[in-house]
PDB file of N, CA and C in Angstrom:
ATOM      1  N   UNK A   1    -118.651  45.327 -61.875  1.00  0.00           N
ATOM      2  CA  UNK A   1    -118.462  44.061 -62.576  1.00  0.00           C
ATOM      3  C   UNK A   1    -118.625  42.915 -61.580  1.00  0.00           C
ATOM      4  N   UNK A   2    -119.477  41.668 -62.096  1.00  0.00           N
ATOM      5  CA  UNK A   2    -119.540  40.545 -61.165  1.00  0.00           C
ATOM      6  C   UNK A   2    -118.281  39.872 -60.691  1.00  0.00           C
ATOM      7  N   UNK A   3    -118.211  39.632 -59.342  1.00  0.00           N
ATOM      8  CA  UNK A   3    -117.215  38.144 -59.398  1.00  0.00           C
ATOM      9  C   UNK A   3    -117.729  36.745 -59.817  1.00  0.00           C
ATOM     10  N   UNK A   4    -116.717  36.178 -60.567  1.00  0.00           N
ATOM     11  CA  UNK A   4    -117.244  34.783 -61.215  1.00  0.00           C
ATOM     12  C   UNK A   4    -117.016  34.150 -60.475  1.00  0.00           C
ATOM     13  N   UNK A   5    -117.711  32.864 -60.173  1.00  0.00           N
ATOM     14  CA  UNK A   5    -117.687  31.993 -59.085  1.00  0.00           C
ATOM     15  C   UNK A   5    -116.635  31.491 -58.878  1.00  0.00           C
ATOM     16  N   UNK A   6    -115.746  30.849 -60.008  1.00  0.00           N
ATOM     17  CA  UNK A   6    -114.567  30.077 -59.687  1.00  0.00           C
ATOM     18  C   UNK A   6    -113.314  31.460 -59.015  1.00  0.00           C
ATOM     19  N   UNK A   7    -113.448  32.772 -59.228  1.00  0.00           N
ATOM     20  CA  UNK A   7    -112.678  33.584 -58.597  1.00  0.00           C
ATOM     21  C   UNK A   7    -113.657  33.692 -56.812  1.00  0.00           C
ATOM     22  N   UNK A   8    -114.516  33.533 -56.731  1.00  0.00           N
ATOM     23  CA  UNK A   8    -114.868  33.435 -55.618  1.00  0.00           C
ATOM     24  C   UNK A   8    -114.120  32.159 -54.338  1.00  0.00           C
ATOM     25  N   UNK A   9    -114.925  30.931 -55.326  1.00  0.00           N
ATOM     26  CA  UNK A   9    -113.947  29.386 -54.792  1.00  0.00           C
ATOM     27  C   UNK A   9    -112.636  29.764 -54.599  1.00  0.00           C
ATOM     28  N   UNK A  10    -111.835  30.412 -55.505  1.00  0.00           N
ATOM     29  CA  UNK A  10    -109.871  30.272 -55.244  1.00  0.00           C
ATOM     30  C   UNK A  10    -110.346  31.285 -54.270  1.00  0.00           C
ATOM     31  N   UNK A  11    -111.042  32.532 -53.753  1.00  0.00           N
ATOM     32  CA  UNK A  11    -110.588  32.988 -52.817  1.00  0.00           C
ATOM     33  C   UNK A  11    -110.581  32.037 -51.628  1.00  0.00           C
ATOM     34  N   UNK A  12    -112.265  31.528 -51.246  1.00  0.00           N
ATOM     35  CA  UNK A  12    -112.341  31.051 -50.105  1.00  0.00           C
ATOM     36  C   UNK A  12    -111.242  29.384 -50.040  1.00  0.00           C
ATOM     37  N   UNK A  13    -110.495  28.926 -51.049  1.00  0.00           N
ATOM     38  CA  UNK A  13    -109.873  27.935 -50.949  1.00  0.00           C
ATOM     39  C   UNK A  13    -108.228  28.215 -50.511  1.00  0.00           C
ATOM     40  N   UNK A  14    -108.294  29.556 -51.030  1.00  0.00           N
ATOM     41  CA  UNK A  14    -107.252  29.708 -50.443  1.00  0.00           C
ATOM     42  C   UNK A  14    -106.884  30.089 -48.989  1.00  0.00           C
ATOM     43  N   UNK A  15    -108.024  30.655 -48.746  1.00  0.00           N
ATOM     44  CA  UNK A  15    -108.346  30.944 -47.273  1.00  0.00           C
ATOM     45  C   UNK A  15    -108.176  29.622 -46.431  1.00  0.00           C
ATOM     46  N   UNK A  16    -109.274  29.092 -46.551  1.00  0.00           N
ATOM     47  CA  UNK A  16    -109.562  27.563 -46.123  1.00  0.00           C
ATOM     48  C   UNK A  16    -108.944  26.519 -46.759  1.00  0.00           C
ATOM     49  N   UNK A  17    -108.107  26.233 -47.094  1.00  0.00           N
ATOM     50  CA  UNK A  17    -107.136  25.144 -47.915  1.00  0.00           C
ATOM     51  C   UNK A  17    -107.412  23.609 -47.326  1.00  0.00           C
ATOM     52  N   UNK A  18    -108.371  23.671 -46.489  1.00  0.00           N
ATOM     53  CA  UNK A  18    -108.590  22.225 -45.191  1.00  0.00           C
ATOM     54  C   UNK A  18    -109.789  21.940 -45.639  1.00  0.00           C
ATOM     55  N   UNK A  19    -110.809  23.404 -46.089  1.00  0.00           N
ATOM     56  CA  UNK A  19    -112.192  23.363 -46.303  1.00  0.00           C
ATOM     57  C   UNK A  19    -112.808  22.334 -47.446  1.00  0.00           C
ATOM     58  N   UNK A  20    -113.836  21.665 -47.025  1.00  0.00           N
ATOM     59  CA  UNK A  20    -114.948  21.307 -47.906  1.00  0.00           C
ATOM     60  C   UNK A  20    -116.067  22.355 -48.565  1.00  0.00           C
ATOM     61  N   UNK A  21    -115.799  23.423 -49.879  1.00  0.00           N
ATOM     62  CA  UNK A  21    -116.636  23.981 -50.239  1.00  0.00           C
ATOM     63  C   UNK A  21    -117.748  23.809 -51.168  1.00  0.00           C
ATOM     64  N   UNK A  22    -118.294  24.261 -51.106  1.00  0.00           N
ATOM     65  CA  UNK A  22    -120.033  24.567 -52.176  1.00  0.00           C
ATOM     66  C   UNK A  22    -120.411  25.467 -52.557  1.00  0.00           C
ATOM     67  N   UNK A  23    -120.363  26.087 -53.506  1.00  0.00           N
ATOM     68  CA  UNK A  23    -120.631  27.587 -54.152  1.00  0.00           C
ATOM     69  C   UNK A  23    -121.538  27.443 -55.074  1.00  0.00           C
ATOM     70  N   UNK A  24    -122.914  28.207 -55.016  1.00  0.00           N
ATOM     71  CA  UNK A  24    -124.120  27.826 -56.016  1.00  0.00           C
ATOM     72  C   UNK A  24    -124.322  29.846 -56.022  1.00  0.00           C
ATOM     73  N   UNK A  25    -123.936  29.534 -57.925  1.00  0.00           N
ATOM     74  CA  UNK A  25    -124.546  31.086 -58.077  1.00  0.00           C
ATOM     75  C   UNK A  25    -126.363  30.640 -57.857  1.00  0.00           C
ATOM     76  N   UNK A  26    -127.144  31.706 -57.263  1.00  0.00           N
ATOM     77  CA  UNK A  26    -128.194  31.315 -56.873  1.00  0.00           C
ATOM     78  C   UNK A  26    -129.514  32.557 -57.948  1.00  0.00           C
ATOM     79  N   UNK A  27    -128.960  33.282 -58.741  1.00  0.00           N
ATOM     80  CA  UNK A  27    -129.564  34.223 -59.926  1.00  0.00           C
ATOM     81  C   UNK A  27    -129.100  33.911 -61.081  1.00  0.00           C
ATOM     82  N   UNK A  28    -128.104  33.065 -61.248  1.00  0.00           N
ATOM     83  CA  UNK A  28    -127.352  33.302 -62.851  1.00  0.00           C
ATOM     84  C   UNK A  28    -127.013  34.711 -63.529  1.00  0.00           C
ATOM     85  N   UNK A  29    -126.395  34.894 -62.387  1.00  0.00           N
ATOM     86  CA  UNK A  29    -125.954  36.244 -62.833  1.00  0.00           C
ATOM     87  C   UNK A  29    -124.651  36.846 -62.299  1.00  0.00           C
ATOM     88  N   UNK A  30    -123.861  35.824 -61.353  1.00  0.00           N
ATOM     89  CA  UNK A  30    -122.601  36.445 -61.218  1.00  0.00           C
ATOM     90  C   UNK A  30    -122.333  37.091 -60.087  1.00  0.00           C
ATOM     91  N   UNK A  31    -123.797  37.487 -59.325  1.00  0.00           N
ATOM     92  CA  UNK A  31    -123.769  38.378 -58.226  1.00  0.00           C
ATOM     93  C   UNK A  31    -124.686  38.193 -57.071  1.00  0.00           C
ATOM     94  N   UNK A  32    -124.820  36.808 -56.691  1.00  0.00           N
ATOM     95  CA  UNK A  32    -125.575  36.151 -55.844  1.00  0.00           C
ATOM     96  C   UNK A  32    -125.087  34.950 -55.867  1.00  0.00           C
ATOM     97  N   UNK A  33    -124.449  34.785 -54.601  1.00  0.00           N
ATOM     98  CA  UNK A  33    -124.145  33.275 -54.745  1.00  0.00           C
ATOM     99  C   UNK A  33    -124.458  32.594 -52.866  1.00  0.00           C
ATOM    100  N   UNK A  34    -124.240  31.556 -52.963  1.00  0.00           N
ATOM    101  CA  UNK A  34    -124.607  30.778 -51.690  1.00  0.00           C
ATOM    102  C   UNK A  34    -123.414  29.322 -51.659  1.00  0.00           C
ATOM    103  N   UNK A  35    -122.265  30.257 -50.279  1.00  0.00           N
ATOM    104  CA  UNK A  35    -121.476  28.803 -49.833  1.00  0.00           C
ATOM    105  C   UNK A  35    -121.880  28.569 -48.942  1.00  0.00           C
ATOM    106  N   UNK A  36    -121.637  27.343 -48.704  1.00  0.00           N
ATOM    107  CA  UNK A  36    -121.475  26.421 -48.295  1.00  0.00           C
ATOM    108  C   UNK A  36    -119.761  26.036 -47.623  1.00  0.00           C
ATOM    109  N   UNK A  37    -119.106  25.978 -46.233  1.00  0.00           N
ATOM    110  CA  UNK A  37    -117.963  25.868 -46.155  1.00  0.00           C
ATOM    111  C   UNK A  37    -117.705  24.853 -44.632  1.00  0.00           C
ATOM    112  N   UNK A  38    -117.381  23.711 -45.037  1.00  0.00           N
ATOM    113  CA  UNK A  38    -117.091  23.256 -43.496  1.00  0.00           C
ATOM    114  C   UNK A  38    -115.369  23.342 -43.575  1.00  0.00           C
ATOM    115  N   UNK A  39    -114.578  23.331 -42.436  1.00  0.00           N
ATOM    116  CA  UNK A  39    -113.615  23.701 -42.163  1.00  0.00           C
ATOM    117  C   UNK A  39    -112.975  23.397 -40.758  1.00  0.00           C
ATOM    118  N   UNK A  40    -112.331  23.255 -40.306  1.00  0.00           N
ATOM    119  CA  UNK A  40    -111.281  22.934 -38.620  1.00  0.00           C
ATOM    120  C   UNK A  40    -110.820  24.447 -37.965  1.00  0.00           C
ATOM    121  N   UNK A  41    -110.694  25.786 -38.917  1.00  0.00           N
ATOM    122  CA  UNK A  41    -110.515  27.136 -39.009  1.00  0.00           C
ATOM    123  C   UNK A  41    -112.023  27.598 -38.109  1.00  0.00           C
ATOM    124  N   UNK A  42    -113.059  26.688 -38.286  1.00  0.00           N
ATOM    125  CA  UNK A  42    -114.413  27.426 -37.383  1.00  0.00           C
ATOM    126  C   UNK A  42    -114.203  26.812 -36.258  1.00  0.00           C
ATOM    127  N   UNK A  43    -113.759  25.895 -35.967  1.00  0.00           N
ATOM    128  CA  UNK A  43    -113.703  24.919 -34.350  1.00  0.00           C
ATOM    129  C   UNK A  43    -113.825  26.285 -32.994  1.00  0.00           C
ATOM    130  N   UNK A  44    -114.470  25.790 -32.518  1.00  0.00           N
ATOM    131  CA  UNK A  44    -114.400  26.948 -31.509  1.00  0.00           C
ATOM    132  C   UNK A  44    -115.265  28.274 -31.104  1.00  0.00           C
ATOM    133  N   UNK A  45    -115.358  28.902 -32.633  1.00  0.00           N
ATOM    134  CA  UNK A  45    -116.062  29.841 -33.187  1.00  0.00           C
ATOM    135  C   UNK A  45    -117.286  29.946 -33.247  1.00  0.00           C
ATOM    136  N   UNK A  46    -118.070  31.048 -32.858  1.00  0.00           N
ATOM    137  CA  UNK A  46    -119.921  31.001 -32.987  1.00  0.00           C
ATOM    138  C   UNK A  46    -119.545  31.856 -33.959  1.00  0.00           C
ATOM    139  N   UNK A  47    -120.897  31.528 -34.823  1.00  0.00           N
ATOM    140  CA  UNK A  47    -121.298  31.801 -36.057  1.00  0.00           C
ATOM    141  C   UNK A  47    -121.005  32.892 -36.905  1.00  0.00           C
ATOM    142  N   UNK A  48    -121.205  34.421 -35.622  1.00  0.00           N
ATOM    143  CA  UNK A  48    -120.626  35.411 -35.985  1.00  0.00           C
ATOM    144  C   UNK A  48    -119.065  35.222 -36.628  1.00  0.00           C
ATOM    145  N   UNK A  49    -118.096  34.823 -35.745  1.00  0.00           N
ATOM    146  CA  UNK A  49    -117.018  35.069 -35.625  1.00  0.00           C
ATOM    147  C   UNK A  49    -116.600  34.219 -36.691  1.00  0.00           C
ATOM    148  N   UNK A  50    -117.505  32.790 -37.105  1.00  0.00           N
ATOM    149  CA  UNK A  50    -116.948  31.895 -38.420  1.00  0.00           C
ATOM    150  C   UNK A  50    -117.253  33.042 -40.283  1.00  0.00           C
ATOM    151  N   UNK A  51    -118.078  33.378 -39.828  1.00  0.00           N
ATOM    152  CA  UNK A  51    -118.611  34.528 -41.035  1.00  0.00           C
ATOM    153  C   UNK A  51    -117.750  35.486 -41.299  1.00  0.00           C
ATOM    154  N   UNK A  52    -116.940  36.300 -40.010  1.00  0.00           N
ATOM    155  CA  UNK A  52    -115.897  37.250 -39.911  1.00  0.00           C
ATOM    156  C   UNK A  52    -115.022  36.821 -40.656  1.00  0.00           C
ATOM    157  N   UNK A  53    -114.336  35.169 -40.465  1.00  0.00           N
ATOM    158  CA  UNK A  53    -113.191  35.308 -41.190  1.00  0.00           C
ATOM    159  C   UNK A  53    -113.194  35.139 -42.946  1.00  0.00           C
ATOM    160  N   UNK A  54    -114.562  34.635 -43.299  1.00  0.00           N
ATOM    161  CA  UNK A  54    -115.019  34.210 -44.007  1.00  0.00           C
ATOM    162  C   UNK A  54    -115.033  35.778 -45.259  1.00  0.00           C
ATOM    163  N   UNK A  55    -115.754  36.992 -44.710  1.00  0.00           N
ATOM    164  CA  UNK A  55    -115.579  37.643 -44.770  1.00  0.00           C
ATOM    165  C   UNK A  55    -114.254  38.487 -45.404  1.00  0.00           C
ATOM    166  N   UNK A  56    -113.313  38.233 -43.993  1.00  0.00           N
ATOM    167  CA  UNK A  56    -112.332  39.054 -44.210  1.00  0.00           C
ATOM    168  C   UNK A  56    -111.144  38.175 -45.283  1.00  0.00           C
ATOM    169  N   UNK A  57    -111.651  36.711 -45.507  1.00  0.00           N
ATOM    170  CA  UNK A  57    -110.802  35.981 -46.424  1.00  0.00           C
ATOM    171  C   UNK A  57    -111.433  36.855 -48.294  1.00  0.00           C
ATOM    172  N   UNK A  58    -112.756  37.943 -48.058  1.00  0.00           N
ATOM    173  CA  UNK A  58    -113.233  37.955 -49.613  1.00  0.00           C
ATOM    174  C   UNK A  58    -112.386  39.290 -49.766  1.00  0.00           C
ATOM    175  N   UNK A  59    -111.418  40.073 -48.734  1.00  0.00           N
ATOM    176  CA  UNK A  59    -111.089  41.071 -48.292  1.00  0.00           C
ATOM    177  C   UNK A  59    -111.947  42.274 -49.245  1.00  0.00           C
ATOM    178  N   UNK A  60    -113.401  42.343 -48.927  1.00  0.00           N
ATOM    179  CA  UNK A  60    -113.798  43.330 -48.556  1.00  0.00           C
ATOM    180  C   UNK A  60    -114.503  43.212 -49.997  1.00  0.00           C
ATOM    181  N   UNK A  61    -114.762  42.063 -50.990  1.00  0.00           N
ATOM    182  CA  UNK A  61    -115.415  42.181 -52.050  1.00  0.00           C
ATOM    183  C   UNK A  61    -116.822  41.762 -52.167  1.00  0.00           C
ATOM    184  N   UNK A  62    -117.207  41.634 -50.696  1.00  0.00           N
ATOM    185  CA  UNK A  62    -118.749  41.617 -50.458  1.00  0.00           C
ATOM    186  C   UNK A  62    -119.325  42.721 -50.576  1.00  0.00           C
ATOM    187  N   UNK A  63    -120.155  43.719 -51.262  1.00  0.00           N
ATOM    188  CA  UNK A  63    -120.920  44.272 -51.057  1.00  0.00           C
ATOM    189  C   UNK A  63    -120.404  45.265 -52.350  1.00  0.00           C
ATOM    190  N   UNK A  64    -119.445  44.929 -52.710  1.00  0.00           N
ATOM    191  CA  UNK A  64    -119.074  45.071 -53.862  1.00  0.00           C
ATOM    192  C   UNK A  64    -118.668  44.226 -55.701  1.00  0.00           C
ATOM    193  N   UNK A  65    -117.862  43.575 -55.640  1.00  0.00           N
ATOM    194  CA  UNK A  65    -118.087  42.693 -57.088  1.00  0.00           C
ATOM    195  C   UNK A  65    -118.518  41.500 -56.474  1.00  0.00           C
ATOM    196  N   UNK A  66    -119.064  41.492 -55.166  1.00  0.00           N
ATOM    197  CA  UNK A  66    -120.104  40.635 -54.862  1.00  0.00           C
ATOM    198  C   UNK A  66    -121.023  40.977 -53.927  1.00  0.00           C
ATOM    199  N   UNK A  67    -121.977  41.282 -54.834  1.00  0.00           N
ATOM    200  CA  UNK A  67    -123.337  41.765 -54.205  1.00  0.00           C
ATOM    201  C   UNK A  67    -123.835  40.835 -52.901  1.00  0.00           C
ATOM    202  N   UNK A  68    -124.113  40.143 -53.207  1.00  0.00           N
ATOM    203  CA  UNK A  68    -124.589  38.939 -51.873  1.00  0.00           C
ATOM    204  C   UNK A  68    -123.923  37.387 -51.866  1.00  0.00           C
ATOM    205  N   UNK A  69    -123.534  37.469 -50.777  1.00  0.00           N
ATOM    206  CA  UNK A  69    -123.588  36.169 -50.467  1.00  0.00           C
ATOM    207  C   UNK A  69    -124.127  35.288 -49.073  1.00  0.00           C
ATOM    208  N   UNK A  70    -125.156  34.318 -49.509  1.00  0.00           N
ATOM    209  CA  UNK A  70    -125.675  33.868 -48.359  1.00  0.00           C
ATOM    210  C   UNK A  70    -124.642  32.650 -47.588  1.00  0.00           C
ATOM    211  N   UNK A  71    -124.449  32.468 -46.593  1.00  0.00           N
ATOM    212  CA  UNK A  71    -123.013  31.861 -45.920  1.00  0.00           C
ATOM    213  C   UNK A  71    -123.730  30.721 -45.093  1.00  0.00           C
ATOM    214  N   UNK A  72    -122.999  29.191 -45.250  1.00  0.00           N
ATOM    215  CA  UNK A  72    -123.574  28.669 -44.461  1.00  0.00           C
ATOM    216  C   UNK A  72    -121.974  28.293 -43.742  1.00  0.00           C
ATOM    217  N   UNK A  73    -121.613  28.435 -42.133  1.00  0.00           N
ATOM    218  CA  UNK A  73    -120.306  27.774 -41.986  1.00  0.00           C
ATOM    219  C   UNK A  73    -120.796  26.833 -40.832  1.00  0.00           C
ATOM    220  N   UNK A  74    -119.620  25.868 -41.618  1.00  0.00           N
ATOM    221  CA  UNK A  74    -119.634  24.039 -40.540  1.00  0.00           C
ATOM    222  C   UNK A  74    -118.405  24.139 -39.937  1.00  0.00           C
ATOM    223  N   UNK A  75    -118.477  23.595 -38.667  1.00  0.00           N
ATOM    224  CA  UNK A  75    -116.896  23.505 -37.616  1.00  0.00           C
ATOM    225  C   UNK A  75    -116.857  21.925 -38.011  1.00  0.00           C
ATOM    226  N   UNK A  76    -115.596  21.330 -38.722  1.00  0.00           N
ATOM    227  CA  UNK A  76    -115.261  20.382 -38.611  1.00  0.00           C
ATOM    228  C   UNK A  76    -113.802  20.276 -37.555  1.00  0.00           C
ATOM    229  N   UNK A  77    -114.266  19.480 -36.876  1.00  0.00           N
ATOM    230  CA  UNK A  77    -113.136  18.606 -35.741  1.00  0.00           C
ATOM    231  C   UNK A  77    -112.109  18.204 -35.938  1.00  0.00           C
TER     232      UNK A  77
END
């Protein structure tokens, strides 16, 4: 079953509660989507390591009730 976007957003908002997000389903279909996330939580962080938490904030519903997601992360100051 897909995740719906707005259950996607409360995850990563709850994660990132500081964050500026953007979530575009990118198929219309529930199971492709593309954020967008700047945040003060990446400060510091190369790219890998901003994706990790990003990641571990969907705890583990990538690759499952969410097939793809393409990730863009911003370090805000």
């Amino acid at each position: 079953m897909p995740m719906p976007m707005a259950e996607l957003e409360d995850a990563l908002r709850e994660a990132f509660p500081d964050a500026e997000i953007h979530v575009e389903d990118l198929a219309g279909d529930g199971d492709h989507y593309r954020a967008r996330i700047t945040s003060a939580a990446f400060s510091g962080l190369n790219r890998i390591k901003q994706h990790q938490l990003v990641y571990g904030a969907l705890k583990g519903k990538v690759g499952g009730e969410l097939h793809a997601l393409a990730l863009e992360t911003v370090a805000r100051d």
